[in-house]
PDB file of N, CA and C in Angstrom:
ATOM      1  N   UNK A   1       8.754-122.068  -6.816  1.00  0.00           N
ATOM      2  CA  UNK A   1       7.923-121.415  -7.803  1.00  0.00           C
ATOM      3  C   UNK A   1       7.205-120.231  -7.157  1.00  0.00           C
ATOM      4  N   UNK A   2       6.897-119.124  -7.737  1.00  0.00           N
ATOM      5  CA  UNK A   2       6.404-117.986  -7.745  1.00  0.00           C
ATOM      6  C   UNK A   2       4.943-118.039  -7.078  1.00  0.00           C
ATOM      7  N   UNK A   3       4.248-117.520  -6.421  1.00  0.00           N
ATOM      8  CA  UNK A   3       2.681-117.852  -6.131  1.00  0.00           C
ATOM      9  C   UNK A   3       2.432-116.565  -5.705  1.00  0.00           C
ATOM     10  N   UNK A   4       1.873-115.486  -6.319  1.00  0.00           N
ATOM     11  CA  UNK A   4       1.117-114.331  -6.096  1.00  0.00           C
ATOM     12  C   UNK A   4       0.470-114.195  -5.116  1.00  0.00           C
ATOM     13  N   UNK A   5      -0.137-115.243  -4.802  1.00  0.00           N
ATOM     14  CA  UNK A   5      -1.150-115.382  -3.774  1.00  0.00           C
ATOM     15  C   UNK A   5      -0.792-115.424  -2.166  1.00  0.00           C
ATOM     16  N   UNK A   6       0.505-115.713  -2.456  1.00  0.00           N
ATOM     17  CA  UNK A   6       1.354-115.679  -1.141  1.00  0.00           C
ATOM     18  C   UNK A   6       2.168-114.326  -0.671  1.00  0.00           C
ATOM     19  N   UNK A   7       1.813-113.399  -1.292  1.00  0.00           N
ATOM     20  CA  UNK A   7       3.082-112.055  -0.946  1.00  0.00           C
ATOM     21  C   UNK A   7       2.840-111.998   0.501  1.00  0.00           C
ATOM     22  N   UNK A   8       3.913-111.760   1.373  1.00  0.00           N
ATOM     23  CA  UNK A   8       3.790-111.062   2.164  1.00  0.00           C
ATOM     24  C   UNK A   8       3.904-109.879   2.827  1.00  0.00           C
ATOM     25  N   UNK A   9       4.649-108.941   1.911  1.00  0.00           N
ATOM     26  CA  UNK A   9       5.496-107.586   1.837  1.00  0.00           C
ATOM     27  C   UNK A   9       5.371-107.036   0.759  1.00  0.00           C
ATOM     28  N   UNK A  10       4.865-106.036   0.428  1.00  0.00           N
ATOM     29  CA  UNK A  10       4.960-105.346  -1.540  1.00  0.00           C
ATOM     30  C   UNK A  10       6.054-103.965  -0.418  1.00  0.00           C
ATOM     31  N   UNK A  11       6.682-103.293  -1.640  1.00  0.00           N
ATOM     32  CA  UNK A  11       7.298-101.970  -0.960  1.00  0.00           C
ATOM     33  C   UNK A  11       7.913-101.686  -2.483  1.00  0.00           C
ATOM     34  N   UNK A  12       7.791-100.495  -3.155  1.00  0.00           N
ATOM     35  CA  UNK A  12       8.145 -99.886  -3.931  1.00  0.00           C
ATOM     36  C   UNK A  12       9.867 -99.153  -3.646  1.00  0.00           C
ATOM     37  N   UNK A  13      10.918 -99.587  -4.811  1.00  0.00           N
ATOM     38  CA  UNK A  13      11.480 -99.085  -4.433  1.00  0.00           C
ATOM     39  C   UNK A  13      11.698 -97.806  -5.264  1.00  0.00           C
ATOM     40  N   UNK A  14      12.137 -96.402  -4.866  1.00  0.00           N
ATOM     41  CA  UNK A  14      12.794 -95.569  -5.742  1.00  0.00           C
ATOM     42  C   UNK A  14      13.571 -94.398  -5.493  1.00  0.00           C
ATOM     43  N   UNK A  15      13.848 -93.491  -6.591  1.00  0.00           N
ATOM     44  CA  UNK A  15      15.417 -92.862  -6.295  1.00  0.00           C
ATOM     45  C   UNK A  15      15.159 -91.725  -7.140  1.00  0.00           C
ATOM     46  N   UNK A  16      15.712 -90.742  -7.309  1.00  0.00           N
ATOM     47  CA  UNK A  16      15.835 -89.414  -7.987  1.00  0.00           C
ATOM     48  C   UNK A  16      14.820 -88.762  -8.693  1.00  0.00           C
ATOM     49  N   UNK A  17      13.627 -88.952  -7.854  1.00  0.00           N
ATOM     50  CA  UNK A  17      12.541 -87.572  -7.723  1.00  0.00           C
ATOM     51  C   UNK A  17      13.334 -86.071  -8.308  1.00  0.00           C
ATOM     52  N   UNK A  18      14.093 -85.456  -7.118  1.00  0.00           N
ATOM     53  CA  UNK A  18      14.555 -84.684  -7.185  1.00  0.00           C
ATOM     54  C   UNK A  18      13.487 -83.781  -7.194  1.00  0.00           C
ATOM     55  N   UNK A  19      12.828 -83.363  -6.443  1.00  0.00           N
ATOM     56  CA  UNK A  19      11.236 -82.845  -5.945  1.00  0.00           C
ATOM     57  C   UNK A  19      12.007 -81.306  -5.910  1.00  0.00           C
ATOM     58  N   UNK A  20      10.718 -80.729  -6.942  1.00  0.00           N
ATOM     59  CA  UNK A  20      11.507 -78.893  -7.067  1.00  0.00           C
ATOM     60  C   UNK A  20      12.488 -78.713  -8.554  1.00  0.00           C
ATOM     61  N   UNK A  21      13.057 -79.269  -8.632  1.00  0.00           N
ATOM     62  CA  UNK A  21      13.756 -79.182  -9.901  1.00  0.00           C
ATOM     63  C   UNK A  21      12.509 -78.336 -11.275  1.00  0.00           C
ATOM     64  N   UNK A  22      12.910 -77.301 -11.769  1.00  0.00           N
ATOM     65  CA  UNK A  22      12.275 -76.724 -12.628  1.00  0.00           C
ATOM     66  C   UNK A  22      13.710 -76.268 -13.549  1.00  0.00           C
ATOM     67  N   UNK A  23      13.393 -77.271 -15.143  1.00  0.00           N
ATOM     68  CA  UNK A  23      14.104 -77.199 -16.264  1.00  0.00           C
ATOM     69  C   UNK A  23      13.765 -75.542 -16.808  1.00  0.00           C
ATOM     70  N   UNK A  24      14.869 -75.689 -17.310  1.00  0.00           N
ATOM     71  CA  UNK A  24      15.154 -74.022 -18.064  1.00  0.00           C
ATOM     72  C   UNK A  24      13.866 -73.961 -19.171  1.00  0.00           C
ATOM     73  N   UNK A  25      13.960 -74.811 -19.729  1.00  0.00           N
ATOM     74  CA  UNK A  25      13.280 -74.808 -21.408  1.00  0.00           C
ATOM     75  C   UNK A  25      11.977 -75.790 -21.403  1.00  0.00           C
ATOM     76  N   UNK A  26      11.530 -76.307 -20.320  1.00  0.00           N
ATOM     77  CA  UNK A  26      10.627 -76.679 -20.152  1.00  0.00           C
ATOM     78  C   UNK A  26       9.478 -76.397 -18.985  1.00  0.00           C
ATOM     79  N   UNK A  27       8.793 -75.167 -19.710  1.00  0.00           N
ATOM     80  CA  UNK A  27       7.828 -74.877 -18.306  1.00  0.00           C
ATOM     81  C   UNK A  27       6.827 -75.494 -18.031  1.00  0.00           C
ATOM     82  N   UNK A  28       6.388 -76.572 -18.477  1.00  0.00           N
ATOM     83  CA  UNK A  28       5.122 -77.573 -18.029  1.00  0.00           C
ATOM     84  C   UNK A  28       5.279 -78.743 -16.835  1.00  0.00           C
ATOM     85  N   UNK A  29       7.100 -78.331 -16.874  1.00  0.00           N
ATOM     86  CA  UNK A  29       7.672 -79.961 -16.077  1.00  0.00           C
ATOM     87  C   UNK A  29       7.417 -79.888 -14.398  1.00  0.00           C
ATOM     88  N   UNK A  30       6.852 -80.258 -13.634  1.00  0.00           N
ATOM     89  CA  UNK A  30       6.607 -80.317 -12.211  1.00  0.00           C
ATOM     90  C   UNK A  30       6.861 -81.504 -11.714  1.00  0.00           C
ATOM     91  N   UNK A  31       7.480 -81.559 -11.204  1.00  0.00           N
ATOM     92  CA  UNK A  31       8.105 -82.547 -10.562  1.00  0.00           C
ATOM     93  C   UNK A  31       6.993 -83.627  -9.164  1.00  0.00           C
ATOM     94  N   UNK A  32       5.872 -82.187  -8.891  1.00  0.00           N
ATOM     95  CA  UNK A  32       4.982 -82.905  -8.069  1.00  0.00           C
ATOM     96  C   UNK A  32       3.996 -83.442  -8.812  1.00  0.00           C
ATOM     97  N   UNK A  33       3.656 -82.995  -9.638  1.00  0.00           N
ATOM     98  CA  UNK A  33       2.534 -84.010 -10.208  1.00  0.00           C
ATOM     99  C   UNK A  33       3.044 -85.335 -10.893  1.00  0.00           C
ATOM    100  N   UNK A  34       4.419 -85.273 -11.232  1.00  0.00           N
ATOM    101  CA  UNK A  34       5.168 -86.493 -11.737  1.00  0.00           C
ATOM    102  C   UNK A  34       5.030 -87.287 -10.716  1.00  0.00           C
ATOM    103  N   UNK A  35       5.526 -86.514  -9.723  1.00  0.00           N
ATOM    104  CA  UNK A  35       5.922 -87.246  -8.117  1.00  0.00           C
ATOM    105  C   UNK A  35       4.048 -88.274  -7.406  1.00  0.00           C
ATOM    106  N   UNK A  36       3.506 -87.610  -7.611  1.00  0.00           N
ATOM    107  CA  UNK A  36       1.819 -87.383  -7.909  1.00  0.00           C
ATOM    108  C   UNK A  36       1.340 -89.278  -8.293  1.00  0.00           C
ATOM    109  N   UNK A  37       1.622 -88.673  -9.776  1.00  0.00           N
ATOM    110  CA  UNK A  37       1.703 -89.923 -10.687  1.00  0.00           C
ATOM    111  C   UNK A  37       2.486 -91.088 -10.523  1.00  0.00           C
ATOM    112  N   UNK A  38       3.786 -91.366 -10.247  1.00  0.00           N
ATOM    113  CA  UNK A  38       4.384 -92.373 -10.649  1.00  0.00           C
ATOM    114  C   UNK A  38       3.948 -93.171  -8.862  1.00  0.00           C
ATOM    115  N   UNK A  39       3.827 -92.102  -7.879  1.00  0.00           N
ATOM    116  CA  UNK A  39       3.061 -92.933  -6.763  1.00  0.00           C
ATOM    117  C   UNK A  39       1.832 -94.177  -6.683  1.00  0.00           C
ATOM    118  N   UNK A  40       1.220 -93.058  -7.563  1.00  0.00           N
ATOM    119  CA  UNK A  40      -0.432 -93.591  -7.966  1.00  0.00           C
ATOM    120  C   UNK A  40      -0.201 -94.823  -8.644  1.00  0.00           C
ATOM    121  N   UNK A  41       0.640 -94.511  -9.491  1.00  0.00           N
ATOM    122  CA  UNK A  41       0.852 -95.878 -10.511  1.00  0.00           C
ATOM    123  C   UNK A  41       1.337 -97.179  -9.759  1.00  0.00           C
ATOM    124  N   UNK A  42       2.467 -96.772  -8.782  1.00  0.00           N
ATOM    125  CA  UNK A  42       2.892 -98.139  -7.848  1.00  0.00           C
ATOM    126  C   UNK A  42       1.532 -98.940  -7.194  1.00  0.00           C
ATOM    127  N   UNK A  43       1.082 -97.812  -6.788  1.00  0.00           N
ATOM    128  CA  UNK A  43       0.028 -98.190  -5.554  1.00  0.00           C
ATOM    129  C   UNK A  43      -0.615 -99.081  -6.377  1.00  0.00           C
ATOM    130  N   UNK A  44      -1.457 -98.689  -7.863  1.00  0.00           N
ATOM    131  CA  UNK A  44      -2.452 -99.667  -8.788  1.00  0.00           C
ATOM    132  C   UNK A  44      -1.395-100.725  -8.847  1.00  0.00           C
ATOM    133  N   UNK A  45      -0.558-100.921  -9.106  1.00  0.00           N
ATOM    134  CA  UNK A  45       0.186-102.125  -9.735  1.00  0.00           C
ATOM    135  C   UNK A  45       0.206-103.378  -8.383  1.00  0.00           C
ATOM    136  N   UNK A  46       0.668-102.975  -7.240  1.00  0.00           N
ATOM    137  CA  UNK A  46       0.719-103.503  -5.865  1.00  0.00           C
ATOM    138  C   UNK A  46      -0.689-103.779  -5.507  1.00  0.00           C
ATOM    139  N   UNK A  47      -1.824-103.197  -5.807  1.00  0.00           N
ATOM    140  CA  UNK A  47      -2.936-103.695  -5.700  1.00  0.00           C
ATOM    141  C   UNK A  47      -3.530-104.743  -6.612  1.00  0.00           C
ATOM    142  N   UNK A  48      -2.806-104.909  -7.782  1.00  0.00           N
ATOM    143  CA  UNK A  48      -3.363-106.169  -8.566  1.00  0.00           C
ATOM    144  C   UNK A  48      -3.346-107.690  -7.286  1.00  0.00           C
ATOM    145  N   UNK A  49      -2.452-107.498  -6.914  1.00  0.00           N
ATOM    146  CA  UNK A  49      -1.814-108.670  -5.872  1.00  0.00           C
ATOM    147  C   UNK A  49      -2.134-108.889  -4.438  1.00  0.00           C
ATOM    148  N   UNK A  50      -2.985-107.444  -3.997  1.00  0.00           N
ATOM    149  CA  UNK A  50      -3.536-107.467  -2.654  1.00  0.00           C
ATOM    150  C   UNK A  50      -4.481-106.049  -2.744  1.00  0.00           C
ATOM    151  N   UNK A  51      -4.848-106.254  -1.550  1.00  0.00           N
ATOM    152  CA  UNK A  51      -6.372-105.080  -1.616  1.00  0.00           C
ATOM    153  C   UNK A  51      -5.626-103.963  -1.158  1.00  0.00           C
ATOM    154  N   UNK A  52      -4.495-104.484  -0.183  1.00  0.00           N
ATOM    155  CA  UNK A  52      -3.691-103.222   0.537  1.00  0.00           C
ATOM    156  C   UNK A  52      -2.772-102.417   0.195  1.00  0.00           C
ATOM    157  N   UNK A  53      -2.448-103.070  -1.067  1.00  0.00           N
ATOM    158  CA  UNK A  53      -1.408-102.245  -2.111  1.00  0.00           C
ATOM    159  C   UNK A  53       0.024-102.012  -1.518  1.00  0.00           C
ATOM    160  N   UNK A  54       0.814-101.342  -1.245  1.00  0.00           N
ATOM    161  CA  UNK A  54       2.235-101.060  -0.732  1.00  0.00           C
ATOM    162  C   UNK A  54       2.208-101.091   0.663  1.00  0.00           C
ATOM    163  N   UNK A  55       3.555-101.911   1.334  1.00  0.00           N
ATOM    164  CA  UNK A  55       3.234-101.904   2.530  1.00  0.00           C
ATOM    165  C   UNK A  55       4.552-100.633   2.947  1.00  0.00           C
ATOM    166  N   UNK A  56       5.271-100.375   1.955  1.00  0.00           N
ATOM    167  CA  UNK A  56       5.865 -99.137   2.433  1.00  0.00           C
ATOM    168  C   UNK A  56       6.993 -98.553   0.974  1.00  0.00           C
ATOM    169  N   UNK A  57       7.213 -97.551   1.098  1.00  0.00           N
ATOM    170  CA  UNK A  57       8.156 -97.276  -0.082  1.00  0.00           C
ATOM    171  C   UNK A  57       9.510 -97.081   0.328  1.00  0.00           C
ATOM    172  N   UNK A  58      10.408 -97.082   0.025  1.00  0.00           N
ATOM    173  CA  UNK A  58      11.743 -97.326   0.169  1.00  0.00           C
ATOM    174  C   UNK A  58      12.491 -96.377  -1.072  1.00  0.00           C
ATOM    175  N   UNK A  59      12.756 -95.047  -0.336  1.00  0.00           N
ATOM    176  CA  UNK A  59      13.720 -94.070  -1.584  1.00  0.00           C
ATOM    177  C   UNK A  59      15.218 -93.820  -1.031  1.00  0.00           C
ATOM    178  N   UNK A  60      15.899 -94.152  -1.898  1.00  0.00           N
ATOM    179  CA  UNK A  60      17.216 -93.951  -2.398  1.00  0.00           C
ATOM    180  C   UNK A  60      17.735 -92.281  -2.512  1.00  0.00           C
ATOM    181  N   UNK A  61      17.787 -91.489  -1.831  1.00  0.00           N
ATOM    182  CA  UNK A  61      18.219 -90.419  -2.172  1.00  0.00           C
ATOM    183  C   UNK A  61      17.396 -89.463  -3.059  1.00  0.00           C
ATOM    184  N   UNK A  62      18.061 -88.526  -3.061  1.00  0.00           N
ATOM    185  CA  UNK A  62      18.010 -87.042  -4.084  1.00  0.00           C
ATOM    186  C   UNK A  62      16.113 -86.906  -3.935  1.00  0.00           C
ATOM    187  N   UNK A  63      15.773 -86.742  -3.120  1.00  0.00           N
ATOM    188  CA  UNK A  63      14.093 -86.809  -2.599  1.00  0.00           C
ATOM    189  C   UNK A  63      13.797 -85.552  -3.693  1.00  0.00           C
ATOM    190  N   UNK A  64      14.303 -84.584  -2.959  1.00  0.00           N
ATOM    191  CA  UNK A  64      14.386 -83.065  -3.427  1.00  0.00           C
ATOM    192  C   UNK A  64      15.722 -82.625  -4.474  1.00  0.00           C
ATOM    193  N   UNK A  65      15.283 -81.307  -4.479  1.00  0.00           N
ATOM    194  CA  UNK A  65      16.415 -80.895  -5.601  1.00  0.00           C
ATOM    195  C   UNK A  65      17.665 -80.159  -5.217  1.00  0.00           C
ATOM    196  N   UNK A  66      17.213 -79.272  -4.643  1.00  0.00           N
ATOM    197  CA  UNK A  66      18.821 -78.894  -3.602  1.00  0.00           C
ATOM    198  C   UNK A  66      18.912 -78.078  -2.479  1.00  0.00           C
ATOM    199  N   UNK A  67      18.241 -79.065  -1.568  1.00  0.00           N
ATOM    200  CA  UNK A  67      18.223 -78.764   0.054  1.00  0.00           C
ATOM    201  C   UNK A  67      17.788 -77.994   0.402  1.00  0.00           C
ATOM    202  N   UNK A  68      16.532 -77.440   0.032  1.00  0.00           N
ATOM    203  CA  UNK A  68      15.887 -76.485   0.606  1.00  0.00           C
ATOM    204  C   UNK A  68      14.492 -77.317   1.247  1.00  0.00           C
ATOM    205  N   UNK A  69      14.304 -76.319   2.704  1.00  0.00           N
ATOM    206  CA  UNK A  69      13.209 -77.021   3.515  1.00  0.00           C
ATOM    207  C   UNK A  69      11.908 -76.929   2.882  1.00  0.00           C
ATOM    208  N   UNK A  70      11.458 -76.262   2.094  1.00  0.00           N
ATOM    209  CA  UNK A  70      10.338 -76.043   1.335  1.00  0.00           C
ATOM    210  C   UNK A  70      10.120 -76.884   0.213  1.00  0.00           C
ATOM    211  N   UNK A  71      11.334 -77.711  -0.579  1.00  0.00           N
ATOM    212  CA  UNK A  71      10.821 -78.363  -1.267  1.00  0.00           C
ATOM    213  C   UNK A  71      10.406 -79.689  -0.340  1.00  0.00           C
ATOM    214  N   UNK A  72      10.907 -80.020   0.558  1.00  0.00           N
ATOM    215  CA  UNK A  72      11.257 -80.970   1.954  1.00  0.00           C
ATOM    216  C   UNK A  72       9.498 -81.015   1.964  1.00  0.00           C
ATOM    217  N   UNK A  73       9.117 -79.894   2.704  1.00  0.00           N
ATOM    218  CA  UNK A  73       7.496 -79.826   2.537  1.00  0.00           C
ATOM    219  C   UNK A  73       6.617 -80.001   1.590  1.00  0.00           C
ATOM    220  N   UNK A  74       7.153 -79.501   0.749  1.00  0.00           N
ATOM    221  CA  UNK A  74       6.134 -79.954  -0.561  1.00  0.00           C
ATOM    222  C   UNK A  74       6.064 -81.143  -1.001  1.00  0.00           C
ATOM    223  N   UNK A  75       7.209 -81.975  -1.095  1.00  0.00           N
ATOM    224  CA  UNK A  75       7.482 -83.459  -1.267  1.00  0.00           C
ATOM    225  C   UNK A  75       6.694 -84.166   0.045  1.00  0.00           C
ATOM    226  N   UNK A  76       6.227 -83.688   0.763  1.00  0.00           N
ATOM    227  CA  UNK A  76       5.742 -84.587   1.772  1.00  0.00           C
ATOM    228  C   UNK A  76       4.195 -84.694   1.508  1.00  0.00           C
ATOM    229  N   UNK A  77       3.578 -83.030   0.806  1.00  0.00           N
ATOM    230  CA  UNK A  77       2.377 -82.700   0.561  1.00  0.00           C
ATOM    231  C   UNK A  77       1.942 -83.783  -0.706  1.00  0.00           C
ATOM    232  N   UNK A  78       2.967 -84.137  -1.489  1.00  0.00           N
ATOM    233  CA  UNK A  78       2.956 -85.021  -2.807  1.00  0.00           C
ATOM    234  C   UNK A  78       2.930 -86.682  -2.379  1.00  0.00           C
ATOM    235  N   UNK A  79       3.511 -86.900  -1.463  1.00  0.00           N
ATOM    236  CA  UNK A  79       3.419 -88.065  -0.555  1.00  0.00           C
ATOM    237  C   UNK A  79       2.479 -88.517  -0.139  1.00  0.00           C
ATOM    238  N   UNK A  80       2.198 -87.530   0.995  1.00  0.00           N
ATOM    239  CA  UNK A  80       0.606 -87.630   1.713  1.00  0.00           C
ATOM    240  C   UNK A  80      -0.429 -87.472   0.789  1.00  0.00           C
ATOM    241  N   UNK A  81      -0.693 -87.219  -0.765  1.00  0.00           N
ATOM    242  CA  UNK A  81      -1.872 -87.236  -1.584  1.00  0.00           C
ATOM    243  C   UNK A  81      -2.331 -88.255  -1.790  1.00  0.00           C
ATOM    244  N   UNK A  82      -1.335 -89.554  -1.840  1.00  0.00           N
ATOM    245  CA  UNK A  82      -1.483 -91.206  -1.606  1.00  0.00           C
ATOM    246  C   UNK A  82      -1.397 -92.007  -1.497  1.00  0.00           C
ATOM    247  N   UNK A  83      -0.341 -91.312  -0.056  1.00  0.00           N
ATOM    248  CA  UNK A  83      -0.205 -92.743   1.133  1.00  0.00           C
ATOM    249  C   UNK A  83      -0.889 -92.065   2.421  1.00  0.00           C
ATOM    250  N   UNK A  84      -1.106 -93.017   3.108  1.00  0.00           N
ATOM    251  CA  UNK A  84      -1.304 -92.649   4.631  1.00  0.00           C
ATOM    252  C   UNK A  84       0.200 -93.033   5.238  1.00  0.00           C
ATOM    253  N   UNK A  85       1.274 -91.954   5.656  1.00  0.00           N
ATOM    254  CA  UNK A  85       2.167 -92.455   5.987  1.00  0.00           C
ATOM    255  C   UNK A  85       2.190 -93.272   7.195  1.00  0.00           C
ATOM    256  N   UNK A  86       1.227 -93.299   8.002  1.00  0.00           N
ATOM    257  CA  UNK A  86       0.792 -94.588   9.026  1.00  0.00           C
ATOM    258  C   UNK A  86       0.859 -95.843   9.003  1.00  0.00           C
ATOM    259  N   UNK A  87       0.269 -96.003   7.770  1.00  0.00           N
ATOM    260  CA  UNK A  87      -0.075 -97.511   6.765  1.00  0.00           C
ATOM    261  C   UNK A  87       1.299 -97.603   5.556  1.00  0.00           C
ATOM    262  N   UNK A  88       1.282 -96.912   5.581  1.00  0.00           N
ATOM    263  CA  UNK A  88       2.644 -96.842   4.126  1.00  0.00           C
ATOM    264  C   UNK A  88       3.858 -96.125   4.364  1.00  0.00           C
ATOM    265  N   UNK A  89       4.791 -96.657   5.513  1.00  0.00           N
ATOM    266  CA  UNK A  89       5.838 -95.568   5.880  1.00  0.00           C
ATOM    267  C   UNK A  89       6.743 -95.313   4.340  1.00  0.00           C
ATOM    268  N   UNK A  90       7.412 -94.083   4.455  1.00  0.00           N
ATOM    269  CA  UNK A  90       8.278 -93.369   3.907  1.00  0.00           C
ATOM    270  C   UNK A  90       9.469 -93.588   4.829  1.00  0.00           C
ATOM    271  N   UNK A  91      10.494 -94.799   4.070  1.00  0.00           N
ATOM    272  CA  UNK A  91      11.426 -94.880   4.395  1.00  0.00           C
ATOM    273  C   UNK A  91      12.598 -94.795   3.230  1.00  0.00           C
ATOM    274  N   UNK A  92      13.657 -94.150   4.064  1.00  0.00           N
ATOM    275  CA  UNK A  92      14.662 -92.852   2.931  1.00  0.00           C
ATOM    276  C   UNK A  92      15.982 -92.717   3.644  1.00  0.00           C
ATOM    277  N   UNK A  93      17.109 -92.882   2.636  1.00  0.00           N
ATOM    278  CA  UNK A  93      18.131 -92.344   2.513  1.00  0.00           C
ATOM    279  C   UNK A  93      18.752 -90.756   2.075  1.00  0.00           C
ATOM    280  N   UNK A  94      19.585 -90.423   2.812  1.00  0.00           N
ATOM    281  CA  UNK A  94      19.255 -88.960   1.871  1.00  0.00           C
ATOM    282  C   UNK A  94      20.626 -88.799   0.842  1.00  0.00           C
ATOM    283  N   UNK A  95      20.436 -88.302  -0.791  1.00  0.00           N
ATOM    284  CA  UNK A  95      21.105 -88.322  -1.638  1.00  0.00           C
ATOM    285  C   UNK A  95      22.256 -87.067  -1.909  1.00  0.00           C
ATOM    286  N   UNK A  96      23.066 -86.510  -2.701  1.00  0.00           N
ATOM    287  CA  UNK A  96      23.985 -85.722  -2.490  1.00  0.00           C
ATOM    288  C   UNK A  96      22.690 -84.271  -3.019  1.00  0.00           C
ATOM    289  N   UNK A  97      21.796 -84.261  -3.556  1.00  0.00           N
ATOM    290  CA  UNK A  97      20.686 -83.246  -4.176  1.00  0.00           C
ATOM    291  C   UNK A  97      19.825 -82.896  -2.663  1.00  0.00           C
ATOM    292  N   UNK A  98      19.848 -83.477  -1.756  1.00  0.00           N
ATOM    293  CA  UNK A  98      19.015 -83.759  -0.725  1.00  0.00           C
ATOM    294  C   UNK A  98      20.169 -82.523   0.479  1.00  0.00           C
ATOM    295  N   UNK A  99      21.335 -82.938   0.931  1.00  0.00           N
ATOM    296  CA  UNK A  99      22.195 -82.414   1.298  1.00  0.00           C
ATOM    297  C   UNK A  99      22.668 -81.200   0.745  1.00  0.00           C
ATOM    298  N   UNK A 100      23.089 -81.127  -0.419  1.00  0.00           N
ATOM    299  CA  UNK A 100      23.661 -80.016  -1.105  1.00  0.00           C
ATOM    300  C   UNK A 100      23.440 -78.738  -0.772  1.00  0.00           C
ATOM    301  N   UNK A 101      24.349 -77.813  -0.041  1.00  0.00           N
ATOM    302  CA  UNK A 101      24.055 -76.552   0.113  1.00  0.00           C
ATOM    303  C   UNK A 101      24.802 -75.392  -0.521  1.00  0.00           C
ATOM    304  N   UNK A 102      25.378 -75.833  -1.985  1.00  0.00           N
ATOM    305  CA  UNK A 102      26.287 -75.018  -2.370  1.00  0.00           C
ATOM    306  C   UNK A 102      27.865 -74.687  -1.686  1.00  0.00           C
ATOM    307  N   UNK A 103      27.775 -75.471  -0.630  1.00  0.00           N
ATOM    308  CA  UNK A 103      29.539 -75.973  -0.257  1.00  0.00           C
ATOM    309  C   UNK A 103      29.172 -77.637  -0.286  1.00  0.00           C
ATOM    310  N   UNK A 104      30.147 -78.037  -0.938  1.00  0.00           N
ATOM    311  CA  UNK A 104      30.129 -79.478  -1.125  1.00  0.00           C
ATOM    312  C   UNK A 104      30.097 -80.142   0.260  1.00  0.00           C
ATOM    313  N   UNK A 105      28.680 -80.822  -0.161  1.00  0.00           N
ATOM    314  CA  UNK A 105      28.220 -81.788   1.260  1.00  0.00           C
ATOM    315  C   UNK A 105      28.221 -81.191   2.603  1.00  0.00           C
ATOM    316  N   UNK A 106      27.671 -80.218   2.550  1.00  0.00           N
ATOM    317  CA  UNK A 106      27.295 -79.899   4.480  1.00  0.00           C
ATOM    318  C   UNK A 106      25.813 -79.301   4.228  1.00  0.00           C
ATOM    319  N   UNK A 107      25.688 -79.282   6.079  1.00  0.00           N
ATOM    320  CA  UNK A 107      24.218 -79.440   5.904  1.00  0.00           C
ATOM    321  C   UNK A 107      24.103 -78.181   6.677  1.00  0.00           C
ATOM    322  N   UNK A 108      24.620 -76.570   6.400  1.00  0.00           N
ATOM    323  CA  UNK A 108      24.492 -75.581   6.580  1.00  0.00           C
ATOM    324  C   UNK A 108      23.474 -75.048   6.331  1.00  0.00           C
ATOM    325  N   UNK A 109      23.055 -75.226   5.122  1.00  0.00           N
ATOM    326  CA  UNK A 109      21.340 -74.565   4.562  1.00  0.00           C
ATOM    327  C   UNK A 109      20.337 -75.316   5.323  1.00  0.00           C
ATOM    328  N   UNK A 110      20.197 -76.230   5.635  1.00  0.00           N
ATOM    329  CA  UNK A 110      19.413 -76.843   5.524  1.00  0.00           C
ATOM    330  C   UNK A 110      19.320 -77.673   6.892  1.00  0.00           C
ATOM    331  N   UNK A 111      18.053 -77.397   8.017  1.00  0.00           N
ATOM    332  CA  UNK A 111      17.777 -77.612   8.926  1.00  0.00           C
ATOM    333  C   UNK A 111      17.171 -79.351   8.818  1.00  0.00           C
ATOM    334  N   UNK A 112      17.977 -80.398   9.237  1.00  0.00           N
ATOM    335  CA  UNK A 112      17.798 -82.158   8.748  1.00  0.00           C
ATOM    336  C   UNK A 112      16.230 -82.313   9.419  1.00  0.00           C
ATOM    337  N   UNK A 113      15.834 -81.593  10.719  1.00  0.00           N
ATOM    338  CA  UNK A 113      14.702 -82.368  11.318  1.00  0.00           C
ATOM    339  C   UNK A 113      13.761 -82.225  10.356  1.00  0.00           C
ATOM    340  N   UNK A 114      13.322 -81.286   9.413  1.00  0.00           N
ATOM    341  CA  UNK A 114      12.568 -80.644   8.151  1.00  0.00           C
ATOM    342  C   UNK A 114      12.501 -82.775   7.617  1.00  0.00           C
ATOM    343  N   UNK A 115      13.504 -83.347   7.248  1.00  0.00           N
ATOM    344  CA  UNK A 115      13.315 -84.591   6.734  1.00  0.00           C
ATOM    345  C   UNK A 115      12.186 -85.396   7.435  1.00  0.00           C
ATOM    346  N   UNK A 116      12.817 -85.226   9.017  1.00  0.00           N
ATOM    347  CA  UNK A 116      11.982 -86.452   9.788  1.00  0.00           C
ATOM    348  C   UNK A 116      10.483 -85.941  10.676  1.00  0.00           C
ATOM    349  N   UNK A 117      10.316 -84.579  10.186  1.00  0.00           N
ATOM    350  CA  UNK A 117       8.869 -84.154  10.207  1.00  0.00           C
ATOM    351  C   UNK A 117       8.190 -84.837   9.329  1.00  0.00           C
TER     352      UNK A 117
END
């Protein structure tokens, strides 16, 4: 049986941010304040169950939108608004949106250490 009281691990999992993406026909859409929000929201939910809230997040790919080091940075600036990545590592796979440099799958544009900064 289930007992709340016992967690020993919370970790959020998720996948296709796609951090940077700006729709044609929708200019209000930002992807960081989404990115912003749906953080914030894990963290409250993981705190019903402990004081410490997430002990780390776990993303699936497509972080960013298409391999540029600047969205790389900005997604980290959206990160760090509320986690301490110390206390809450950022642990990540990287997705085909993440890689993508306009030749299918190489990582020509796009300098990888930019990820593990």
């Amino acid at each position: 049986m289930f007992d709340e009281s016992k967690i020993a691990l919370q970790f959020a999992a998720v996948s296709d941010l796609q951090h940077g993406y700006k729709p044609q026909m929708i200019e209000f859409f930002d992807t960081g304040e989404r990115g912003r929000a749906g953080f914030r929201q894990l963290q409250e939910l993981a705190r019903k169950y402990n004081d410490r809230g997430l002990d780390a997040v776990f993303f699936a790919g497509d972080i960013i939108n298409n391999a540029k080091a600047s969205q790389v940075e900005s997604f980290k600036e959206v990160y760090e608004a509320v986690f301490d990545p110390a206390k809450v590592p950022f642990i990540f796979c990287l997705g085909n949106h993440d890689i993508y440099s306009g030749r299918p799958y190489t990582y020509q544009e796009l300098n990888m250490d930019v990820f593990y900064r």
